[in-house]
N, C-alpha and C. Protein backbone atom coordinates (compact mmCIF):
# COMPACT_ATOMS: atom_id res chain seq x y z
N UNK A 1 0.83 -1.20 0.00
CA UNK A 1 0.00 0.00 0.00
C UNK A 1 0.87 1.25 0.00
N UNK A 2 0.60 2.37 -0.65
CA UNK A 2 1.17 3.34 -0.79
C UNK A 2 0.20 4.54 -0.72
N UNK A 3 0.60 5.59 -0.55
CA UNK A 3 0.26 6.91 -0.93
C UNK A 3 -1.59 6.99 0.40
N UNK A 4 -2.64 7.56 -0.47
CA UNK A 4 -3.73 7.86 0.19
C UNK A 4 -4.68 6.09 0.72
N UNK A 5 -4.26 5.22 -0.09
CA UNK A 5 -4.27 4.07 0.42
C UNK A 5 -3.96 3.52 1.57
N UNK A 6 -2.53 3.91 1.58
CA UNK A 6 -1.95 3.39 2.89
C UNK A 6 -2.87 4.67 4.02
N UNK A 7 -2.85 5.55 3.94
CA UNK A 7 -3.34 6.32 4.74
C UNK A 7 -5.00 6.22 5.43
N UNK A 8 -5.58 5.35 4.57
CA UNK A 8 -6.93 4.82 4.79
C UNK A 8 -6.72 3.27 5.39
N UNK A 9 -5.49 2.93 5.28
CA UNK A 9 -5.67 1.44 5.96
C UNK A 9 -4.89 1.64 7.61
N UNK A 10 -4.55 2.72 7.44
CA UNK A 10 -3.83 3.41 9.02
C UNK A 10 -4.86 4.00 9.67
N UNK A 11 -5.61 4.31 9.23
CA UNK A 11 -6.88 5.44 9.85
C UNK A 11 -7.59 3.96 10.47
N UNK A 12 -7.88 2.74 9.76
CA UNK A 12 -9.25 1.93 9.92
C UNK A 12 -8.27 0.62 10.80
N UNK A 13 -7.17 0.82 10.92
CA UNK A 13 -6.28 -0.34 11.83
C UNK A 13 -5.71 0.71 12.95
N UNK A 14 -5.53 1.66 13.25
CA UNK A 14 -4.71 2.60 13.81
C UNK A 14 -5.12 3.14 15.25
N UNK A 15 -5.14 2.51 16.62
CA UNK A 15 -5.88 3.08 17.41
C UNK A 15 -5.16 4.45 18.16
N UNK A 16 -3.84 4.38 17.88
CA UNK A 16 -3.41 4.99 18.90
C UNK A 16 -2.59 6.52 18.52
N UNK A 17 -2.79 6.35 16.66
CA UNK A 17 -2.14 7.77 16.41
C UNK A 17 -3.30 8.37 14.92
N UNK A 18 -3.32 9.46 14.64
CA UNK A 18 -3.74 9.91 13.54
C UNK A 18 -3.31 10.04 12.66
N UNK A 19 -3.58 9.37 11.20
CA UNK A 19 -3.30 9.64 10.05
C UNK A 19 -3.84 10.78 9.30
N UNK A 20 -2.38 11.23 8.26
CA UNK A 20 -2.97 12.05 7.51
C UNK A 20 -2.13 12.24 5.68
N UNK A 21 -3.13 12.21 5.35
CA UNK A 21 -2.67 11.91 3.62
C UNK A 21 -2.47 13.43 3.20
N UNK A 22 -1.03 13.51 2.84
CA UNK A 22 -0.38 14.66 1.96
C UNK A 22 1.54 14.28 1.78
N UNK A 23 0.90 14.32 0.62
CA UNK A 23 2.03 14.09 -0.34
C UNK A 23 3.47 14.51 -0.08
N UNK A 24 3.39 16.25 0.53
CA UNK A 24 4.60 17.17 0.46
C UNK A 24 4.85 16.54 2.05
N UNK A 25 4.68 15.86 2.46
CA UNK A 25 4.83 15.65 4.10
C UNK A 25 5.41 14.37 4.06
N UNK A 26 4.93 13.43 3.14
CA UNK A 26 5.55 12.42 2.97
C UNK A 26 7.21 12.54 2.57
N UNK A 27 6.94 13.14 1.62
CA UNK A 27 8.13 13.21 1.29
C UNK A 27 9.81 13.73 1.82
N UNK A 28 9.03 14.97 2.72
CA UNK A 28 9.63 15.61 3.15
C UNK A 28 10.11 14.61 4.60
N UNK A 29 9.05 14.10 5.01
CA UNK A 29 9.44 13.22 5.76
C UNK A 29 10.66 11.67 5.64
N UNK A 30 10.49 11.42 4.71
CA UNK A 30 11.62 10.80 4.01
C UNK A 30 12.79 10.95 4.00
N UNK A 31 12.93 12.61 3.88
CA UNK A 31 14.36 13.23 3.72
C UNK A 31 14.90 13.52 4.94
N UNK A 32 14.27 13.50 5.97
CA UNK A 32 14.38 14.15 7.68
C UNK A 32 14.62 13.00 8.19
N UNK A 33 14.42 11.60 8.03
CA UNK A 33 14.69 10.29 8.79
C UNK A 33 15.69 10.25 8.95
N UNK A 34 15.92 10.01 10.37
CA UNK A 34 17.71 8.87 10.50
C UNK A 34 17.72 7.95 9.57
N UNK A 35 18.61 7.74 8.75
CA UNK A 35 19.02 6.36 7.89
C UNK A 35 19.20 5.34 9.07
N UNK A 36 19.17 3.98 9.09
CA UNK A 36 19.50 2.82 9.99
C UNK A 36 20.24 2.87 10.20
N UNK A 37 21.49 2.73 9.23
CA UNK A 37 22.76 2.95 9.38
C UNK A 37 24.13 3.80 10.18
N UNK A 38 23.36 4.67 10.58
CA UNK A 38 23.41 5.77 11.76
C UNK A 38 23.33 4.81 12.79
N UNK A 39 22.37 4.40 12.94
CA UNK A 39 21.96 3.57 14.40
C UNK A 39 22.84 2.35 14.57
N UNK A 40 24.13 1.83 13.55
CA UNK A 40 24.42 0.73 13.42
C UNK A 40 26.14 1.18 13.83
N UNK A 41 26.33 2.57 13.83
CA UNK A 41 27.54 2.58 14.23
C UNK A 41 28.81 2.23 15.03
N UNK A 42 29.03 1.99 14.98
CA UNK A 42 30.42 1.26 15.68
C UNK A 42 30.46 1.81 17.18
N UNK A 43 30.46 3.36 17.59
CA UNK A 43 30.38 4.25 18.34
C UNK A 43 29.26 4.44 19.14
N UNK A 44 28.03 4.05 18.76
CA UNK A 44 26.89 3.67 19.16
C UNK A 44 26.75 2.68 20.14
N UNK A 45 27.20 1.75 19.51
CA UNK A 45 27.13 0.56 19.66
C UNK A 45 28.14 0.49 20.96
N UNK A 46 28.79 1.10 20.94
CA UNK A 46 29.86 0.78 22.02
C UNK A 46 29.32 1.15 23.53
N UNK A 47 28.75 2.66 22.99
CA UNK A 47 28.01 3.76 24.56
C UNK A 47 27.37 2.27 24.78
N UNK A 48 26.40 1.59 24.38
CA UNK A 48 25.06 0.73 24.86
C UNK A 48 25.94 -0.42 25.49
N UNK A 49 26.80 -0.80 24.61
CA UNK A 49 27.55 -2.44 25.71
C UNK A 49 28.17 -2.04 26.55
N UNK A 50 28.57 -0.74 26.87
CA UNK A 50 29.46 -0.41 28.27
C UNK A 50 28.08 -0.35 29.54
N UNK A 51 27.32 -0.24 29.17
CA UNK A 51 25.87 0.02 29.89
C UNK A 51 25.78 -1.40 30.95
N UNK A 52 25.59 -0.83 31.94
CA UNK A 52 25.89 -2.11 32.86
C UNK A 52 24.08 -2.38 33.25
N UNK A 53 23.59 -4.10 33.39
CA UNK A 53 22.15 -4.01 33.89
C UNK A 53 22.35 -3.91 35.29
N UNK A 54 21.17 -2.72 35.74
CA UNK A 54 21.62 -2.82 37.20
C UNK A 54 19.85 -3.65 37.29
N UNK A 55 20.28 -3.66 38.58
CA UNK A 55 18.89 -4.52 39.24
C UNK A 55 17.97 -3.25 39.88
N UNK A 56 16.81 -3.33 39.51
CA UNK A 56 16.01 -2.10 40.19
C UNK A 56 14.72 -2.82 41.22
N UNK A 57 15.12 -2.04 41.89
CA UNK A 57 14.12 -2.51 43.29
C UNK A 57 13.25 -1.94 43.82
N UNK A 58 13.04 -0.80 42.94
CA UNK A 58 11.92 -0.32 43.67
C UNK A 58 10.87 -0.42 42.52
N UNK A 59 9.45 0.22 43.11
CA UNK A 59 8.41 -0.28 42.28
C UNK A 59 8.26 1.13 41.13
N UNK A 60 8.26 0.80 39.91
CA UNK A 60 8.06 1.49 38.60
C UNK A 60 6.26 2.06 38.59
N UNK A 61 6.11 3.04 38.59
CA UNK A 61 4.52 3.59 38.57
C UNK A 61 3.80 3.45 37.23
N UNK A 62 2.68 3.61 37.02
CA UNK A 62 1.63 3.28 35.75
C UNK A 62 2.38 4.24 34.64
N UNK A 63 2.36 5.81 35.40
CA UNK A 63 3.00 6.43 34.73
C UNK A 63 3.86 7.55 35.42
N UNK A 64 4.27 8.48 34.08
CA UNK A 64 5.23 9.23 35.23
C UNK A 64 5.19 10.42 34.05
N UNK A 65 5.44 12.14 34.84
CA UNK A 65 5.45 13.22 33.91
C UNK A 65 6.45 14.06 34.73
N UNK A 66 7.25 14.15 33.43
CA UNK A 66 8.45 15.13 34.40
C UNK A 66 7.94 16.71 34.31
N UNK A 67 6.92 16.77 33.55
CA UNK A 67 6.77 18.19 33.77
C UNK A 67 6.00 18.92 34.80
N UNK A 68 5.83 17.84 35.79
CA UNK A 68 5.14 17.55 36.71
C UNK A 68 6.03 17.74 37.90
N UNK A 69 7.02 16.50 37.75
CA UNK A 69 7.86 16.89 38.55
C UNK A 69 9.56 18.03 38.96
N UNK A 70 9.71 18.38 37.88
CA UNK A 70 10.45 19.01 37.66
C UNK A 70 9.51 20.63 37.33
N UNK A 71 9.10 20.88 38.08
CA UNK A 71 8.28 22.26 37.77
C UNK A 71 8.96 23.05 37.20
N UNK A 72 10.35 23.38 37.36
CA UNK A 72 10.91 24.67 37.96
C UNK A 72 11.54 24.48 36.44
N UNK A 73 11.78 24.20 35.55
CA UNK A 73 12.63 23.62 34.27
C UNK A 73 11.23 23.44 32.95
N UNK A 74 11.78 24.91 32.38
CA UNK A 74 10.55 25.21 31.67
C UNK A 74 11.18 24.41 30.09
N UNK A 75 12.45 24.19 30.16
CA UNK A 75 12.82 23.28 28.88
C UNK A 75 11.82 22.48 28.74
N UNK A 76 11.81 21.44 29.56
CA UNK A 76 10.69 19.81 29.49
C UNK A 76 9.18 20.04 28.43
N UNK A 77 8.88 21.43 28.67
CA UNK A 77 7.76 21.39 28.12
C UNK A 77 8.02 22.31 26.39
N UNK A 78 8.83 22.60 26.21
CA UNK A 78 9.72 23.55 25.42
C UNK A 78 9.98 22.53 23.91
N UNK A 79 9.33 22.42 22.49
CA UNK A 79 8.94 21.68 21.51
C UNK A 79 9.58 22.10 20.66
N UNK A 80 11.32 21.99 20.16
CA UNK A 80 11.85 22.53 18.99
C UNK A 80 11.03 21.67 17.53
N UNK A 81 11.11 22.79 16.60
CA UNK A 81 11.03 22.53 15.02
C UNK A 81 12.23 21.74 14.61
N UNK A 82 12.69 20.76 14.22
CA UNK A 82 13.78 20.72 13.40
C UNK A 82 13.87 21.01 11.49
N UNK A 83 11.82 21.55 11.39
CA UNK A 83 11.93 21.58 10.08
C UNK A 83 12.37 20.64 9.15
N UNK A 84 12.92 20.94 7.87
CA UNK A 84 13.26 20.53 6.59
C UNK A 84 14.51 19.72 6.77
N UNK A 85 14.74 19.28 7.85
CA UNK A 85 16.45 19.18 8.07
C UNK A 85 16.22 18.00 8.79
N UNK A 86 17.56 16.60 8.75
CA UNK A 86 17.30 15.05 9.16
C UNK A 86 18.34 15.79 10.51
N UNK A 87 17.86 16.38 11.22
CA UNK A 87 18.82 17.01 12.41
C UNK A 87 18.05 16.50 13.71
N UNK A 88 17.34 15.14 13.89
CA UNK A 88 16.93 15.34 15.03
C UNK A 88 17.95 14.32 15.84
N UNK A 89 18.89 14.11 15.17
CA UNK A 89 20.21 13.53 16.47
C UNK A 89 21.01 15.27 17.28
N UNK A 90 20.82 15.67 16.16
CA UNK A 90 21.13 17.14 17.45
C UNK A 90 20.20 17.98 18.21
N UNK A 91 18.75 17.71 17.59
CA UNK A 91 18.00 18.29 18.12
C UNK A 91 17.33 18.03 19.54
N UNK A 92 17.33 16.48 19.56
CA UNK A 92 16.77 15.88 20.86
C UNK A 92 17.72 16.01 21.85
N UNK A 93 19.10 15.64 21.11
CA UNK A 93 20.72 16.01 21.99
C UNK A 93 20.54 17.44 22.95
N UNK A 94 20.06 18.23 22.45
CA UNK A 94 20.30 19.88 22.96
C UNK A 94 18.71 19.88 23.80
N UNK A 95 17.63 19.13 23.42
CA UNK A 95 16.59 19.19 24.25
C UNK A 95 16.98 18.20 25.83
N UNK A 96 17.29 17.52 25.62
CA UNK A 96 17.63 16.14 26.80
C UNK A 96 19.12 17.11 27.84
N UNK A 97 19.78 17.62 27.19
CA UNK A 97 20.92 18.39 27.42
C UNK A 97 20.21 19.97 28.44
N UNK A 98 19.31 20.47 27.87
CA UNK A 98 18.80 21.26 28.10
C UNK A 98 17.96 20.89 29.91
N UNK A 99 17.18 19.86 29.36
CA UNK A 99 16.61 19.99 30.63
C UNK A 99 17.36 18.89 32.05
N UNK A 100 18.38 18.27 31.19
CA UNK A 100 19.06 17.90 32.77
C UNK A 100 20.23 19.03 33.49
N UNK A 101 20.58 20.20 32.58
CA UNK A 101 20.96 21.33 33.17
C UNK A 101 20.66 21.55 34.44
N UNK A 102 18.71 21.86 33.86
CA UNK A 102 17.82 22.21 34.57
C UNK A 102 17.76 21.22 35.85
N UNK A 103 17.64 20.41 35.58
CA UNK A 103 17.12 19.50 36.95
C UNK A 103 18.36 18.75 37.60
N UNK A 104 19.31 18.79 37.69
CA UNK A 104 20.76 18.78 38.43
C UNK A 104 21.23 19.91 38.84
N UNK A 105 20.80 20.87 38.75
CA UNK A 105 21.09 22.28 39.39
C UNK A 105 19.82 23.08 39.88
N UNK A 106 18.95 22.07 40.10
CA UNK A 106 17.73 22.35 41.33
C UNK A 106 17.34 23.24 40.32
N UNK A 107 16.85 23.49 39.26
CA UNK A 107 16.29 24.93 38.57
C UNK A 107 16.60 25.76 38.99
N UNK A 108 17.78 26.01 39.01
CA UNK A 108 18.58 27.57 38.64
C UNK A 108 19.19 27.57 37.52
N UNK A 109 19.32 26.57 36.48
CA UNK A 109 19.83 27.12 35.50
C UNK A 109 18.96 26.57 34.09
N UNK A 110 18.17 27.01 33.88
CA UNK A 110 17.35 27.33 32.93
C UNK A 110 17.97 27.64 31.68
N UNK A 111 19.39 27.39 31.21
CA UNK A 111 19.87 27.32 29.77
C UNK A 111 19.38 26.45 28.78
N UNK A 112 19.08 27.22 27.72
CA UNK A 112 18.68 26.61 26.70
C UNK A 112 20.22 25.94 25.71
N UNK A 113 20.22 24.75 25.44
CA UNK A 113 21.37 24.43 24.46
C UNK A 113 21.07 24.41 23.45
N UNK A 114 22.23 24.66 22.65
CA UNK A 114 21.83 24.89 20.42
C UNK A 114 22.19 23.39 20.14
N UNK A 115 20.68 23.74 19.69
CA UNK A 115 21.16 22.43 18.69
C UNK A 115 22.17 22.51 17.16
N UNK A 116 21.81 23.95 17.21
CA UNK A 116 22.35 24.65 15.77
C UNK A 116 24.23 24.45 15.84
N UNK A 117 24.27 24.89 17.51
CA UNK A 117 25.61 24.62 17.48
C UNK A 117 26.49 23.27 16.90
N UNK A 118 25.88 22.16 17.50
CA UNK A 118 26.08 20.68 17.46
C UNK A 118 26.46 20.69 15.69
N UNK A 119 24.65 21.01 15.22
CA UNK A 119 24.68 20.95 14.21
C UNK A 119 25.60 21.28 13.01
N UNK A 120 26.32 22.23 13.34
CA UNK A 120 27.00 23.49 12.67
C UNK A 120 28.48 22.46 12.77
N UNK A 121 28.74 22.77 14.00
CA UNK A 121 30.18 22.61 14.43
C UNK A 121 30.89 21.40 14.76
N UNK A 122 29.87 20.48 14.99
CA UNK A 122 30.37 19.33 15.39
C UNK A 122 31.17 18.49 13.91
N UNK A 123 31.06 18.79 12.66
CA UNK A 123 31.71 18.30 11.75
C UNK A 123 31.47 16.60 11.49
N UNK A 124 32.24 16.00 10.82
CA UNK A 124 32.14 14.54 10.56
C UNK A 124 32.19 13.49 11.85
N UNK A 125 33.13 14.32 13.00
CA UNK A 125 32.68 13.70 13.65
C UNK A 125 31.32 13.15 14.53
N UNK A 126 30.14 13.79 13.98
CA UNK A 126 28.53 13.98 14.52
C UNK A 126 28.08 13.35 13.19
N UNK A 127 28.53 13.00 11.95
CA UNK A 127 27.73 12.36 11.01
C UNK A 127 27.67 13.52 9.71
N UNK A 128 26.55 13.87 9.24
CA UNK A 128 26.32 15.04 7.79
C UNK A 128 25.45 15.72 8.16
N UNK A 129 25.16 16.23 9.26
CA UNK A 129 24.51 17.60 9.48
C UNK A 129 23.19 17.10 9.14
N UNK A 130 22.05 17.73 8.59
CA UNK A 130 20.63 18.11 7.83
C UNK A 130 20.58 16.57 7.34
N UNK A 131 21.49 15.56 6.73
CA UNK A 131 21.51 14.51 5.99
C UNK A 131 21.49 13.26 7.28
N UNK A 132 21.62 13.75 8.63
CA UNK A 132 21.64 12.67 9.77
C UNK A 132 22.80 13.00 10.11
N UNK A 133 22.94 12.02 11.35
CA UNK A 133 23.93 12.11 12.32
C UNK A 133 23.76 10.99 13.67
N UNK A 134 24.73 11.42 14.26
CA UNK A 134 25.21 10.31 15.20
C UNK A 134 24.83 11.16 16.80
N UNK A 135 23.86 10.25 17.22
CA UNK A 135 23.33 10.96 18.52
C UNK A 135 24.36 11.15 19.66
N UNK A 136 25.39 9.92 19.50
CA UNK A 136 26.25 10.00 20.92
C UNK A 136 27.53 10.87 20.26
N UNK A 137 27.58 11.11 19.48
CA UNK A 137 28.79 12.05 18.62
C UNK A 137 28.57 13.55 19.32
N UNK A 138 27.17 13.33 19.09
CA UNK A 138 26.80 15.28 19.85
C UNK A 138 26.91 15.29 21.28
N UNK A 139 26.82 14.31 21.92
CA UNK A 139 27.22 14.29 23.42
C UNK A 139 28.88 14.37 23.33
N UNK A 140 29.29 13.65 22.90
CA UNK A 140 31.03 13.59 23.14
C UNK A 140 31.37 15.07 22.30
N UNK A 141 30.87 15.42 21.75
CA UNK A 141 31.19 16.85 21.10
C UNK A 141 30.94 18.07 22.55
N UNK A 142 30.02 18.08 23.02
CA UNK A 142 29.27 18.75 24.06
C UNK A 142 30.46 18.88 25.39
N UNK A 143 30.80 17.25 25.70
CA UNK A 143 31.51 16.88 26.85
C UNK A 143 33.01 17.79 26.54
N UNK A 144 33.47 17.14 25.36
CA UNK A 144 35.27 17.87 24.61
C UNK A 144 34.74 19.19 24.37
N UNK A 145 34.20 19.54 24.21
CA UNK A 145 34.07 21.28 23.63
C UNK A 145 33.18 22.18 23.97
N UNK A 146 32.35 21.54 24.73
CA UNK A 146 31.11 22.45 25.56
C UNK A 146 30.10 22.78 24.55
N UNK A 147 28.93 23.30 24.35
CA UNK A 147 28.05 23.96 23.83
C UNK A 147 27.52 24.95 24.16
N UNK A 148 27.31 26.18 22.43
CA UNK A 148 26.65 27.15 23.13
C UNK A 148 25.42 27.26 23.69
N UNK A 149 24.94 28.29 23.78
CA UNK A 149 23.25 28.81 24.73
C UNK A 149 22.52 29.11 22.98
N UNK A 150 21.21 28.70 23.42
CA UNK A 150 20.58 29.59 22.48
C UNK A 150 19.30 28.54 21.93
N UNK A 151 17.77 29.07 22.00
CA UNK A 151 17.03 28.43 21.67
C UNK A 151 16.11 29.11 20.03
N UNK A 152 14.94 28.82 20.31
CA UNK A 152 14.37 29.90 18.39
C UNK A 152 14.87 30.85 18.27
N UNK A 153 14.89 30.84 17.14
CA UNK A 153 15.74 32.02 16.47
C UNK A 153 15.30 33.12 16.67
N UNK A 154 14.23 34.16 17.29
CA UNK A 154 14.26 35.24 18.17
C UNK A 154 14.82 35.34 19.30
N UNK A 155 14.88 34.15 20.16
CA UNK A 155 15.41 34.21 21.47
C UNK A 155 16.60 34.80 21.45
N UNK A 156 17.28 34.86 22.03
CA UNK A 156 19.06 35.46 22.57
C UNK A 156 19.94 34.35 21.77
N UNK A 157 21.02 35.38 21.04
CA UNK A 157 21.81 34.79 20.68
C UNK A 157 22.94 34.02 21.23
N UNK A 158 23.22 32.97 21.24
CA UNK A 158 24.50 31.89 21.13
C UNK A 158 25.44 33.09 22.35
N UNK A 159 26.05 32.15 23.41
CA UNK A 159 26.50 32.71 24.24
C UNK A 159 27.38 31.77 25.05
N UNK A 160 29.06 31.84 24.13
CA UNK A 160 29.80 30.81 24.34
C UNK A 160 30.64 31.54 25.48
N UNK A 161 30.97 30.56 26.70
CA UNK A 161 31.51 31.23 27.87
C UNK A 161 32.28 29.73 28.13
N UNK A 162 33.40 29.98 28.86
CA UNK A 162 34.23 28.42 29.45
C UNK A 162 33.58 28.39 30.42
N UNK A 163 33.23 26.82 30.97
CA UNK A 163 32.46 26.00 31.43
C UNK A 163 33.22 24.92 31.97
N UNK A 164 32.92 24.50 33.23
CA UNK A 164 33.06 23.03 33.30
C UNK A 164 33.15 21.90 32.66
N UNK A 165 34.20 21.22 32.70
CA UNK A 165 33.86 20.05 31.58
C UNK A 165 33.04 18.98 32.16
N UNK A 166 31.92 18.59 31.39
CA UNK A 166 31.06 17.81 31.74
C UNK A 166 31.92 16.74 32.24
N UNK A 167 31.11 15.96 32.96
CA UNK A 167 31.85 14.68 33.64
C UNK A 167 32.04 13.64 32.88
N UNK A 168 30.88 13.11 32.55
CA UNK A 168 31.19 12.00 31.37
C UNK A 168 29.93 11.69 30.72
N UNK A 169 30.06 10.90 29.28
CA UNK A 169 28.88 10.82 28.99
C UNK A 169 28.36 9.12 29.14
N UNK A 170 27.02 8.91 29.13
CA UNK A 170 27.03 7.37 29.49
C UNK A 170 25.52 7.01 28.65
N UNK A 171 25.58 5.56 28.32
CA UNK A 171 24.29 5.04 27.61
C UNK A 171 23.69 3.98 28.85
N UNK A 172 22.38 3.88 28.17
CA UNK A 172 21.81 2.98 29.11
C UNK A 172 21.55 1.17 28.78
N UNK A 173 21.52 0.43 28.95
CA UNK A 173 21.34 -0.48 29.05
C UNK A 173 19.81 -1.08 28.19
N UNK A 174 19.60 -1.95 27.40
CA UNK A 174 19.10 -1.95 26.80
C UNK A 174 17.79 -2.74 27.12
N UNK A 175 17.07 -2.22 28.18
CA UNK A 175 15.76 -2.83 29.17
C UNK A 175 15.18 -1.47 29.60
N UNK A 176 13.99 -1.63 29.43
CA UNK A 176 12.81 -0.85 29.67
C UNK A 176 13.08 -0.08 30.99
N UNK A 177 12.54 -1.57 32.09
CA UNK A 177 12.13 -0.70 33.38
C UNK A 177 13.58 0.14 33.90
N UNK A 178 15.18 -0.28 33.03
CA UNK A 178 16.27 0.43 33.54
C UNK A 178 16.39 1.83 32.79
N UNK A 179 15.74 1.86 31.40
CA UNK A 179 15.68 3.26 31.31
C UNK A 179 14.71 4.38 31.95
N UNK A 180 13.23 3.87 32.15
CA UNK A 180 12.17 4.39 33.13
C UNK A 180 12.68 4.67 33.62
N UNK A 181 13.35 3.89 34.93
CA UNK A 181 14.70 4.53 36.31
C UNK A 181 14.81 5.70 36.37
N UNK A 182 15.93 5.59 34.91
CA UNK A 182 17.12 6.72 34.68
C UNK A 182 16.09 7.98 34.83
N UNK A 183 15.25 7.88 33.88
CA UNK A 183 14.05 9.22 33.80
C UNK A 183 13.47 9.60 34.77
N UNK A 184 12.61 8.90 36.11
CA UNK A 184 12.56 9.70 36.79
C UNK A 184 13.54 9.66 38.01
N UNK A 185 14.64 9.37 38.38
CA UNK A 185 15.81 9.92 38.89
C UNK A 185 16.38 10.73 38.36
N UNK A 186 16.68 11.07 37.00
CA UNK A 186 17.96 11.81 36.31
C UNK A 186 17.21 12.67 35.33
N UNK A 187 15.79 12.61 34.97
CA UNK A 187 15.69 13.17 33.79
C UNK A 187 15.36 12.98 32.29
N UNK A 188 14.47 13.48 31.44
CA UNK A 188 14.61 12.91 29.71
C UNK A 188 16.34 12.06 29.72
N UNK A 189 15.40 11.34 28.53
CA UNK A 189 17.07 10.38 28.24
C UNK A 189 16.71 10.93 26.22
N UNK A 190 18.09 10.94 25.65
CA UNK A 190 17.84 10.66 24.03
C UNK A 190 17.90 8.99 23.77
N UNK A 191 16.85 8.73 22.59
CA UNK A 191 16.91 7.85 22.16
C UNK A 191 16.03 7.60 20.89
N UNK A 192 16.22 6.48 19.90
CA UNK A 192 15.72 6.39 18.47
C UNK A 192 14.79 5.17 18.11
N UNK A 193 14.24 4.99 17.41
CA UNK A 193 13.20 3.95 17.36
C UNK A 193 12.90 3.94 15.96
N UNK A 194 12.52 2.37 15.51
CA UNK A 194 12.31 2.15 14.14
C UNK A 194 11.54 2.69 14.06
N UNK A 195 10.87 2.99 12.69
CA UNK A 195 9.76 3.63 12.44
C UNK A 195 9.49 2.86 10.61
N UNK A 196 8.12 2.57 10.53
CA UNK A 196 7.34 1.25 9.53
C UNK A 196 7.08 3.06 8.35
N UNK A 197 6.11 2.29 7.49
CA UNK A 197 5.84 2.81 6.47
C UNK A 197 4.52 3.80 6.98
N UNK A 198 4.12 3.13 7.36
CA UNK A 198 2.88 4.24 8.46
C UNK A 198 3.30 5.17 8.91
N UNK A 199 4.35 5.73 9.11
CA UNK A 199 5.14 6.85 9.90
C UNK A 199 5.10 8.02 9.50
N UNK A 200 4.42 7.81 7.88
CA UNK A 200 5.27 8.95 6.59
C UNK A 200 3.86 9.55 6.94
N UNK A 201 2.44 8.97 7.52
CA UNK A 201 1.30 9.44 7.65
C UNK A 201 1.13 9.89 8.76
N UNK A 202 1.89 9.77 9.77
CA UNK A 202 1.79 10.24 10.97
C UNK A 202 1.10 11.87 11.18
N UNK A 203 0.22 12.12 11.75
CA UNK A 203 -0.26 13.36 12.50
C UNK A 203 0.15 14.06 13.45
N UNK A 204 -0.65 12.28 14.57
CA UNK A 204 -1.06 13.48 15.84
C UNK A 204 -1.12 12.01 16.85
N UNK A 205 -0.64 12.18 18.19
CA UNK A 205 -1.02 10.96 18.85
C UNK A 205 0.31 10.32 18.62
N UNK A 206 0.46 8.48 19.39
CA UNK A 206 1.17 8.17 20.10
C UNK A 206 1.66 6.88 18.98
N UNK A 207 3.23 7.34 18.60
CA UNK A 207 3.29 6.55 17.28
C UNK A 207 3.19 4.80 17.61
N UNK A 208 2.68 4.18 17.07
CA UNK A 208 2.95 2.77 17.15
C UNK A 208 2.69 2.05 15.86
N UNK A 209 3.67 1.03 16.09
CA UNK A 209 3.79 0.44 14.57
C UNK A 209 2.13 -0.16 14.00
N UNK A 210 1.44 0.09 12.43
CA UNK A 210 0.40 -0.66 12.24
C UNK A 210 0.36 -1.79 11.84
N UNK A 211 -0.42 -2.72 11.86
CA UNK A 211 -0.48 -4.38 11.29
C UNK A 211 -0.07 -4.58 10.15
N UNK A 212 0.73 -5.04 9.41
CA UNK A 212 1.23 -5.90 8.70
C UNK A 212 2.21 -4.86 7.73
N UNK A 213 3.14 -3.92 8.54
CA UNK A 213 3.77 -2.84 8.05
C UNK A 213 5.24 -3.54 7.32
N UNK A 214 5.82 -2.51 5.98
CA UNK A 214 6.94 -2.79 6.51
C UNK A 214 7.88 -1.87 6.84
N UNK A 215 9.32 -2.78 7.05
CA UNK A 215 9.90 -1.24 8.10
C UNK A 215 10.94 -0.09 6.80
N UNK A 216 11.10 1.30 7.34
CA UNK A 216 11.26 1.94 6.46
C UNK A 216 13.19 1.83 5.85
């Protein structure tokens, strides 16, 4: 199935997200995906096997909202565009970056991080810019070289100052209830997820793969 087809067999199988048929969205959506291959990196791959399973003992809740709990850290609720551009390995990087600022320094520090920076500056070592990139590349870029300030492009400009060098960067382990943990102890985590042919129709609502998809 393709095109307004597929979009009518997502609408009538689809409980949990909204479809919507247009062409320029599809497409455009196409061009903005992480390639797999990104996700298959050598470097990737490494952050996740250093990831130790810990054992968790306490009890995991139905659900959980950090914007709830983290009041004071107006990032969390804060929705960048990445637009026309396959930039969301820097974009989620500088959102996740952004609000554990916030919530390891008790909300006093309310900095916004660029993603533009990452984007811009981080070079081959972060992947091809707009064309994708490497999510843990923009952390180890961040950690070696710091990042500037700066959120939409009205806000205040880029405001590079020496900084602390971050401590270190770390991946998580590749189990559910150990990333939950991390989130509400520590905060948003970045992370990537396949995404099927249904995706290109995506709206509105809570993506999940549809019946008998294939993957993109």
């Amino acid at each position: 199935l393709t095109g307004k087809a597929l979009v009518d067999y997502v609408k009538e199988h689809q409980p949990f997200f909204k479809a919507e048929y247009s062409p320029d969205v599809i497409e455009q959506r196409k061009r903005t995906l992480m390639k797999m291959e990104l996700l298959e990196h050598p470097m990737q791959k490494e952050i996740v096997a250093k990831a130790k399973k810990l054992v968790i003992n306490e009890d995991i809740p139905e659900s959980f909202d950090a914007r709830e709990k983290w009041k004071d850290c107006p990032s969390i609720r804060y929705i960048r565009d990445q637009s026309n551009c396959g930039s969301c390995w820097a974009v989620s990087a500088a959102e996740t970056m952004s609000d554990r600022l916030c919530i390891h320094s008790n909300g006093t520090r309310k900095t916004m991080i660029s993603d533009t920076d990452m984007l811009s500056c981080c070079g081959f070592a972060c992947g091809f810019g707009c064309e994708g990139g490497l999510a843990i590349g923009a952390w180890f870029y961040a950690q070696d070289f710091g990042v500037c300030s700066g959120g939409r492009y009205e806000e205040e400009v880029c405001a590079w100052e020496c900084m602390v060098e971050a401590k270190k960067v770390y991946g998580l382990y590749k189990d559910e209830d150990i990333i939950r943990m991390d989130i509400m102890k520590k905060g948003p985590v970045q992370t990537a997820f396949e995404v099927f042919e249904d995706f290109y129709s995506y709206k509105k609502g809570v993506y999940v793969e549809s019946p008998n998809m294939g993957i993109w």
